[in-house]
PDB file of N, CA and C in Angstrom:
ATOM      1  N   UNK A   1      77.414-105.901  41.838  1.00  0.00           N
ATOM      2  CA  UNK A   1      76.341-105.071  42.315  1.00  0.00           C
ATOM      3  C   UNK A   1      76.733-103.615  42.086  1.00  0.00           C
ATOM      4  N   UNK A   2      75.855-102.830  41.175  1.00  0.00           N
ATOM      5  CA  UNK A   2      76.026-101.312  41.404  1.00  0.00           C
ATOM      6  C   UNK A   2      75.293-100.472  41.892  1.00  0.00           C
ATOM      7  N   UNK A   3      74.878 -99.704  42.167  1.00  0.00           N
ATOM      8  CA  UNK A   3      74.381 -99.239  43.300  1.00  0.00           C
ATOM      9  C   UNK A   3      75.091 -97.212  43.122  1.00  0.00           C
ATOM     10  N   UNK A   4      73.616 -96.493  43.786  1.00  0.00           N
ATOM     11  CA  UNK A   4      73.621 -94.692  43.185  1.00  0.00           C
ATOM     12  C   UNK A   4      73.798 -94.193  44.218  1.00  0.00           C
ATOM     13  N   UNK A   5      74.850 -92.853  44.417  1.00  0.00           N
ATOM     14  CA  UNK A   5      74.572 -92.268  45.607  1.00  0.00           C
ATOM     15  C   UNK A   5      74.581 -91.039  45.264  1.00  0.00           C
ATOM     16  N   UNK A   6      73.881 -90.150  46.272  1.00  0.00           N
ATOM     17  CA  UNK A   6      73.678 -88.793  45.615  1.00  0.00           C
ATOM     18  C   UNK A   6      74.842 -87.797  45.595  1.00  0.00           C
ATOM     19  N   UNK A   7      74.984 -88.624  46.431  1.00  0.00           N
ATOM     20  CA  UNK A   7      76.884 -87.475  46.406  1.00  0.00           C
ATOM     21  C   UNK A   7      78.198 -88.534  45.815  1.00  0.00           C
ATOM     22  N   UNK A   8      78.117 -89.454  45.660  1.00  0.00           N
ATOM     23  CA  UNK A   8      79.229 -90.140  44.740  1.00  0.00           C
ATOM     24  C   UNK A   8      78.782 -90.546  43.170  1.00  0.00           C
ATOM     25  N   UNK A   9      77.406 -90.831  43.336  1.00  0.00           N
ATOM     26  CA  UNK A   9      77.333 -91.217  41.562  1.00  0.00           C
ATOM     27  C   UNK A   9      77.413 -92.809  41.998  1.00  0.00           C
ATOM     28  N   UNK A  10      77.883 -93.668  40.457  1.00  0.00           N
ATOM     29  CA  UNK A  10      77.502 -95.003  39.978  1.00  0.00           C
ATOM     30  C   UNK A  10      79.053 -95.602  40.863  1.00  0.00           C
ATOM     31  N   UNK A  11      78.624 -96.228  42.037  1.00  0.00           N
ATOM     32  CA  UNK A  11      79.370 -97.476  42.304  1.00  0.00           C
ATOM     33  C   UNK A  11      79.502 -98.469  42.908  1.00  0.00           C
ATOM     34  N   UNK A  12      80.644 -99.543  42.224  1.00  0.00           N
ATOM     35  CA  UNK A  12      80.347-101.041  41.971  1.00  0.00           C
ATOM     36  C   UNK A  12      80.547-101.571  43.596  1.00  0.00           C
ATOM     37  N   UNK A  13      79.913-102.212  43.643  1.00  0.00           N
ATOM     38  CA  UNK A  13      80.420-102.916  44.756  1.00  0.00           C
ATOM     39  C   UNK A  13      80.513-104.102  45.023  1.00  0.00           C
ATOM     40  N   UNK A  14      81.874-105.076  45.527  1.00  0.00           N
ATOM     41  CA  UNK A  14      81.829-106.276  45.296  1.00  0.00           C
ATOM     42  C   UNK A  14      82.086-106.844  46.559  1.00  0.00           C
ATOM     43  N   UNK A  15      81.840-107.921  46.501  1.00  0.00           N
ATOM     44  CA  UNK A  15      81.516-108.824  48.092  1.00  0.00           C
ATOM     45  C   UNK A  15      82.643-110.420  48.117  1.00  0.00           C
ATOM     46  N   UNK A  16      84.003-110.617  48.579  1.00  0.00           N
ATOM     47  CA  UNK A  16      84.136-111.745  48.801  1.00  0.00           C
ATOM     48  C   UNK A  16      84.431-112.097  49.962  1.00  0.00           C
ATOM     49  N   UNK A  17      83.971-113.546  49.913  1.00  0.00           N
ATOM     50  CA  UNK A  17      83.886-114.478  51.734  1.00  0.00           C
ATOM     51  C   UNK A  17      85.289-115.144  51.517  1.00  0.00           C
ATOM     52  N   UNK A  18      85.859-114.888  53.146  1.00  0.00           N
ATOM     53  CA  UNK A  18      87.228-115.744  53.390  1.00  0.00           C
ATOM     54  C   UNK A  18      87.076-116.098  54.575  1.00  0.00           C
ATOM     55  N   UNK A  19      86.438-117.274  54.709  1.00  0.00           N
ATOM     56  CA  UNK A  19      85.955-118.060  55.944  1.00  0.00           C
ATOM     57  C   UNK A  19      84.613-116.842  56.809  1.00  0.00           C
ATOM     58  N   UNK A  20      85.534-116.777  57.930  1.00  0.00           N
ATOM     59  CA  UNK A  20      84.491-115.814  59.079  1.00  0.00           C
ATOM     60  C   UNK A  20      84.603-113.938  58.512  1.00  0.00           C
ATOM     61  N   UNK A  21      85.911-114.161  57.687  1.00  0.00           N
ATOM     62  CA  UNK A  21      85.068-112.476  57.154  1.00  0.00           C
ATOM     63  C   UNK A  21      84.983-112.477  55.683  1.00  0.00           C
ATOM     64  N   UNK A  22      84.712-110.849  55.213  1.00  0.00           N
ATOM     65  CA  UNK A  22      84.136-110.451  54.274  1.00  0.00           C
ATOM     66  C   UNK A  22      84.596-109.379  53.651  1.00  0.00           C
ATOM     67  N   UNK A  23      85.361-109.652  52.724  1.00  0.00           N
ATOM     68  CA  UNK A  23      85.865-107.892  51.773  1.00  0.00           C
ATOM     69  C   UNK A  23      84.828-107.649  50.809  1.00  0.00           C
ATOM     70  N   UNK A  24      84.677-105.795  51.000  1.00  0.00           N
ATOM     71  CA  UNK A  24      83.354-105.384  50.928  1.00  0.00           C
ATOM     72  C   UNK A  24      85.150-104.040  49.741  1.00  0.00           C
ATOM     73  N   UNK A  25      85.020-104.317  48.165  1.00  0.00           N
ATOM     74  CA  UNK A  25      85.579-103.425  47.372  1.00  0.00           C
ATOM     75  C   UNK A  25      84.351-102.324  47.247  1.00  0.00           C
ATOM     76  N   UNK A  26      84.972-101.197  47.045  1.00  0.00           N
ATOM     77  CA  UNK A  26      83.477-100.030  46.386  1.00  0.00           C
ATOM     78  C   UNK A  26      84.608 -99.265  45.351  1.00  0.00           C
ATOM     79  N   UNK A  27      84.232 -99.366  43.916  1.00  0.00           N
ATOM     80  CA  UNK A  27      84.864 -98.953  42.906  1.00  0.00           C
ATOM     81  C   UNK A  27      83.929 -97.422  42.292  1.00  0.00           C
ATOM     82  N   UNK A  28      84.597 -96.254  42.608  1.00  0.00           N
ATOM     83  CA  UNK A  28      83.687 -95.206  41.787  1.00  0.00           C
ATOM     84  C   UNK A  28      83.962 -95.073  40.412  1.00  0.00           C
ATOM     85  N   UNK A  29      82.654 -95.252  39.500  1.00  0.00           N
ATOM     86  CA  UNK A  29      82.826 -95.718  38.032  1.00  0.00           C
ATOM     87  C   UNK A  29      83.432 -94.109  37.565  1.00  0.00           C
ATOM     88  N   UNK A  30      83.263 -92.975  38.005  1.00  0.00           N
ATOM     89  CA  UNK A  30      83.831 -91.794  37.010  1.00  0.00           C
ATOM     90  C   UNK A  30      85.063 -92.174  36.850  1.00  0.00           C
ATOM     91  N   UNK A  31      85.493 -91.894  37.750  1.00  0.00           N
ATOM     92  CA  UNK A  31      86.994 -92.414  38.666  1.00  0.00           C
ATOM     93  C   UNK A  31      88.072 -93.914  38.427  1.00  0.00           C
ATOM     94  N   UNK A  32      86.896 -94.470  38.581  1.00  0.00           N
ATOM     95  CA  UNK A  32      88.048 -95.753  38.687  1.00  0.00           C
ATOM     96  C   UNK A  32      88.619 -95.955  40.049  1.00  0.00           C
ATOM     97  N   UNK A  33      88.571 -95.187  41.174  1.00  0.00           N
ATOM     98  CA  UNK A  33      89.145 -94.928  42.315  1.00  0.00           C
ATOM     99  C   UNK A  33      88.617 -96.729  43.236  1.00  0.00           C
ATOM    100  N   UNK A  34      89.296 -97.269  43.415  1.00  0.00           N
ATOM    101  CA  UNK A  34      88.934 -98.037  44.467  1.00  0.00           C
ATOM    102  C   UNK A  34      89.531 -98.338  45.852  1.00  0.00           C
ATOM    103  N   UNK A  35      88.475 -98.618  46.658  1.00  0.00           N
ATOM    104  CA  UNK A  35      88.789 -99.219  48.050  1.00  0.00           C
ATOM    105  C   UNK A  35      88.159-100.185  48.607  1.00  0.00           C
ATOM    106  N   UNK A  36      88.744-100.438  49.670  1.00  0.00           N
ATOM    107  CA  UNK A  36      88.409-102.103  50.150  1.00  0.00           C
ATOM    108  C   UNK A  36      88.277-102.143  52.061  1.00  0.00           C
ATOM    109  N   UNK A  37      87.073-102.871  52.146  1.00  0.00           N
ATOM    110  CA  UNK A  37      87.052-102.715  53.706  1.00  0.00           C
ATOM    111  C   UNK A  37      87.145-104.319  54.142  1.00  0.00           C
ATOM    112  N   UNK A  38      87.229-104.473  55.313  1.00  0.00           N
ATOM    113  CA  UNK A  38      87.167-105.989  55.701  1.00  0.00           C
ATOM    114  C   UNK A  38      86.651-105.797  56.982  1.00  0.00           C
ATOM    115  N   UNK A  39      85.937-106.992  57.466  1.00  0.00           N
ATOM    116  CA  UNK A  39      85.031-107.135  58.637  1.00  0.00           C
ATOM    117  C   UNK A  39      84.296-108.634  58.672  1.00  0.00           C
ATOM    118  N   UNK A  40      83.561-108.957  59.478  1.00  0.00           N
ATOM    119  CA  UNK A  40      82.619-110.272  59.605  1.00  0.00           C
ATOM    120  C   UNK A  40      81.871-110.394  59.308  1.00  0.00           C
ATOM    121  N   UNK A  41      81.847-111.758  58.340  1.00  0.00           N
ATOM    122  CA  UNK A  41      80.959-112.231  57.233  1.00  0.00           C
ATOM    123  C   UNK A  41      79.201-111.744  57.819  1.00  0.00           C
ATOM    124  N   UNK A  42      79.217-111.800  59.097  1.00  0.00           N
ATOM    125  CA  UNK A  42      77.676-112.554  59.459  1.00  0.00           C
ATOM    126  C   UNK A  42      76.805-110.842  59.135  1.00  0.00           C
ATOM    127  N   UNK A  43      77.808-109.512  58.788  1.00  0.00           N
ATOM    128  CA  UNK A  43      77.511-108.601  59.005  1.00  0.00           C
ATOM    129  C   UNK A  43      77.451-107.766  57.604  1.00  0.00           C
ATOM    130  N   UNK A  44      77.413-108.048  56.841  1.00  0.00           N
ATOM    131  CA  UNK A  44      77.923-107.387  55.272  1.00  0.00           C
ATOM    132  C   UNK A  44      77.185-106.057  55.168  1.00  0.00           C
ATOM    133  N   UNK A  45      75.943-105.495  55.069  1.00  0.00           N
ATOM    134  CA  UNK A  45      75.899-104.325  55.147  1.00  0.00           C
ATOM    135  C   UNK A  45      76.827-103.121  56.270  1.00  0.00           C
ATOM    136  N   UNK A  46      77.729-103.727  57.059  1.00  0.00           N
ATOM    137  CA  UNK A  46      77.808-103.005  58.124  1.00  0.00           C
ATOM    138  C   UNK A  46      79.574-102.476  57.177  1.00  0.00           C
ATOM    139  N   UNK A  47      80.184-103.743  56.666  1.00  0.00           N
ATOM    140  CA  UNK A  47      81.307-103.702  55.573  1.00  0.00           C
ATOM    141  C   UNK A  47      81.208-102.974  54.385  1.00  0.00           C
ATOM    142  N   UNK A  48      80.024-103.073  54.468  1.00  0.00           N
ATOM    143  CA  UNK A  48      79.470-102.505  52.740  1.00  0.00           C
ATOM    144  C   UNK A  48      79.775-100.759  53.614  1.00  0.00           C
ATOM    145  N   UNK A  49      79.011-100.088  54.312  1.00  0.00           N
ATOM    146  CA  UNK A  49      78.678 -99.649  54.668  1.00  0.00           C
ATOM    147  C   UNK A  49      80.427 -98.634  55.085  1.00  0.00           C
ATOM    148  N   UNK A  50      81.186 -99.282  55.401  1.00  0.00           N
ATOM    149  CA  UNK A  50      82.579 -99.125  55.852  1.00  0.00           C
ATOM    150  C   UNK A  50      83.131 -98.557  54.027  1.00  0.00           C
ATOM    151  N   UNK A  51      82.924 -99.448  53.729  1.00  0.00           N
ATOM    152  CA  UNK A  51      83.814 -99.223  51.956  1.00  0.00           C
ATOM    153  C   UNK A  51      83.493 -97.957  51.585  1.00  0.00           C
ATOM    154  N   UNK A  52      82.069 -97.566  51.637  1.00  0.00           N
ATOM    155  CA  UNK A  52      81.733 -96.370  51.045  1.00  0.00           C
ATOM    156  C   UNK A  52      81.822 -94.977  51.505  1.00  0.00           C
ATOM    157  N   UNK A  53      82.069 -95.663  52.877  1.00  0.00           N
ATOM    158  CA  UNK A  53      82.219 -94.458  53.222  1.00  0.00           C
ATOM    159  C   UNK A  53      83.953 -93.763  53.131  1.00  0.00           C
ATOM    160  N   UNK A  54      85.187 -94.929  53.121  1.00  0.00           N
ATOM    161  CA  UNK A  54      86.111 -94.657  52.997  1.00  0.00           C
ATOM    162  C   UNK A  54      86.234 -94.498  51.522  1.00  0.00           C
ATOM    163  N   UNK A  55      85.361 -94.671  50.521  1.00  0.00           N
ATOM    164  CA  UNK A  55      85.147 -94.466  49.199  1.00  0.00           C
ATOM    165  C   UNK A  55      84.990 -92.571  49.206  1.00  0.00           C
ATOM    166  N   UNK A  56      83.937 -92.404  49.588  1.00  0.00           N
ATOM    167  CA  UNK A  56      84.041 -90.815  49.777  1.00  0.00           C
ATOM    168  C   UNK A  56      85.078 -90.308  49.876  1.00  0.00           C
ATOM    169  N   UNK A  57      85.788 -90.542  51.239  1.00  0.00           N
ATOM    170  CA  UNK A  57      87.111 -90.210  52.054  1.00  0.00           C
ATOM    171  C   UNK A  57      87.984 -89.715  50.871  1.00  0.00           C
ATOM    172  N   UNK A  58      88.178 -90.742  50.510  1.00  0.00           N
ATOM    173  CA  UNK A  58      89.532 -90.808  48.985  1.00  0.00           C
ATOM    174  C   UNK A  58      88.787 -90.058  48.544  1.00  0.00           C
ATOM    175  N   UNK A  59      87.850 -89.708  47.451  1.00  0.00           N
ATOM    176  CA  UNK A  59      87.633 -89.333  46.803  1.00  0.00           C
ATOM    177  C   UNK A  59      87.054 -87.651  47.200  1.00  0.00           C
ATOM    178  N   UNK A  60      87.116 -86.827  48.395  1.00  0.00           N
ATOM    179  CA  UNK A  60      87.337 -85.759  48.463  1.00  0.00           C
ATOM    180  C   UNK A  60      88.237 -84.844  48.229  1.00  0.00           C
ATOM    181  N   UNK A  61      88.397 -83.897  47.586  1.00  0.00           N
ATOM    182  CA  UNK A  61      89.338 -82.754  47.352  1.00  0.00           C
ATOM    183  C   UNK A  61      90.512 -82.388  47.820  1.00  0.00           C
ATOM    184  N   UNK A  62      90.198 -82.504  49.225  1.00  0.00           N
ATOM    185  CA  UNK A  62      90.839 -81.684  50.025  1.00  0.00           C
ATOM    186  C   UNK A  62      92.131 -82.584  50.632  1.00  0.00           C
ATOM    187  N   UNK A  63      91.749 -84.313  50.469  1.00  0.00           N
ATOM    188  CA  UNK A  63      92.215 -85.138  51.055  1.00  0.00           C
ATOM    189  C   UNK A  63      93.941 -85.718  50.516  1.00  0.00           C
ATOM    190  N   UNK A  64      94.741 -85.323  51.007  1.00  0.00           N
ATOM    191  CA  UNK A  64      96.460 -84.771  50.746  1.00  0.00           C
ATOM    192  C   UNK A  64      96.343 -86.222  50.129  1.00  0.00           C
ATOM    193  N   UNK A  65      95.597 -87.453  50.054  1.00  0.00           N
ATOM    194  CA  UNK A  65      96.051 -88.740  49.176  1.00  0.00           C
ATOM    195  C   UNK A  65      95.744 -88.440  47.658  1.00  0.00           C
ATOM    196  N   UNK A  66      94.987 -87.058  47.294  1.00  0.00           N
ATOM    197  CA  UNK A  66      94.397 -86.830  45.960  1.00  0.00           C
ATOM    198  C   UNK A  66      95.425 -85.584  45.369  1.00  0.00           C
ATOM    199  N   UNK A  67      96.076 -84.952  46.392  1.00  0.00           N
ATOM    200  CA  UNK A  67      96.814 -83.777  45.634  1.00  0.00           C
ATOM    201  C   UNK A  67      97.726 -83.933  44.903  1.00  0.00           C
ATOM    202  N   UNK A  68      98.210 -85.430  44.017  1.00  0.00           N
ATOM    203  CA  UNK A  68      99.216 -85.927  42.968  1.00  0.00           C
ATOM    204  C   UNK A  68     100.634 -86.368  43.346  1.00  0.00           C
ATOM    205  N   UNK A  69     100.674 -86.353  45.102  1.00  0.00           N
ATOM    206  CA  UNK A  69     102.001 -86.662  45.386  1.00  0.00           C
ATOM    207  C   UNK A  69     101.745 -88.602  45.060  1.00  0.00           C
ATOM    208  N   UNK A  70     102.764 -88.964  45.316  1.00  0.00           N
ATOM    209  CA  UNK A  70     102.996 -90.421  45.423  1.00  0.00           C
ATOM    210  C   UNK A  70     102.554 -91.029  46.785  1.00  0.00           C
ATOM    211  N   UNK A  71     101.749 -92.064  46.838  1.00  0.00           N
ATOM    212  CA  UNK A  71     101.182 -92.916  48.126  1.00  0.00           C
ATOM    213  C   UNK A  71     101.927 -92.863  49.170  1.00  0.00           C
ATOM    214  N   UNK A  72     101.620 -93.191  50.029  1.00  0.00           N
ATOM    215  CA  UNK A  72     102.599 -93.153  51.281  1.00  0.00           C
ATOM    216  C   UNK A  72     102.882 -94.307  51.607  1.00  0.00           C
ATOM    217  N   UNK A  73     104.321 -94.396  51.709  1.00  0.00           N
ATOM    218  CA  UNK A  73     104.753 -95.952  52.235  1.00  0.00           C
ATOM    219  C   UNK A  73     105.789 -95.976  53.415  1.00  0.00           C
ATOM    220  N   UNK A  74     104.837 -97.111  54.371  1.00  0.00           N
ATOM    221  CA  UNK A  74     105.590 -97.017  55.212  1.00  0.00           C
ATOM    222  C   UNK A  74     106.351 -98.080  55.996  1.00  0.00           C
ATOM    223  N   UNK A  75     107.605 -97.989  56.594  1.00  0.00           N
ATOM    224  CA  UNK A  75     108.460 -98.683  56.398  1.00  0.00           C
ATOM    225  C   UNK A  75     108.497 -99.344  57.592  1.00  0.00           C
ATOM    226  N   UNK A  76     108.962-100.679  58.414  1.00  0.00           N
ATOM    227  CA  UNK A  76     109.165-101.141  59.914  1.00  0.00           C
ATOM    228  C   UNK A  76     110.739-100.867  60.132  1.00  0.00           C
ATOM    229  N   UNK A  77     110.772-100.551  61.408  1.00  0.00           N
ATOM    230  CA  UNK A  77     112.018-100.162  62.032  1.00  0.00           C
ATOM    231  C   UNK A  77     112.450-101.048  62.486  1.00  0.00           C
TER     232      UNK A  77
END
């Protein structure tokens, strides 16, 4: 499914079921940038709805995961 937004442009969005929930990917086509939300199946726009918006998130300017350092990983004590 692809799908327009006026402030992100062309992106994909894909839907898979694992029993009672639902990963809701939103891929921005300029970009390539993707993310992934999870939540309950019975609810998918509400997942859909989650992806894109953490789709934005990443994909703002300002946001220290875009300024070229390396991901953050974090470790258990």
């Amino acid at each position: 499914m692809s799908q327009r937004d006026s402030e992100l442009g062309e992106v994909i969005v894909e839907f898979v079921r694992n029993g009672a929930y639902l990963k809701c990917s939103a891929i921005h086509v300029a970009t390539g940038r993707e993310v992934s939300a999870v939540g309950p199946a019975n609810d998918p726009r509400s997942v859909e709805r989650v992806a894109v918006a953490k789709l934005k998130r990443a994909l703002m300017p300002d946001n220290s995961a875009n300024n070229g350092s390396a991901p953050r990983r974090f470790t258990t004590i």
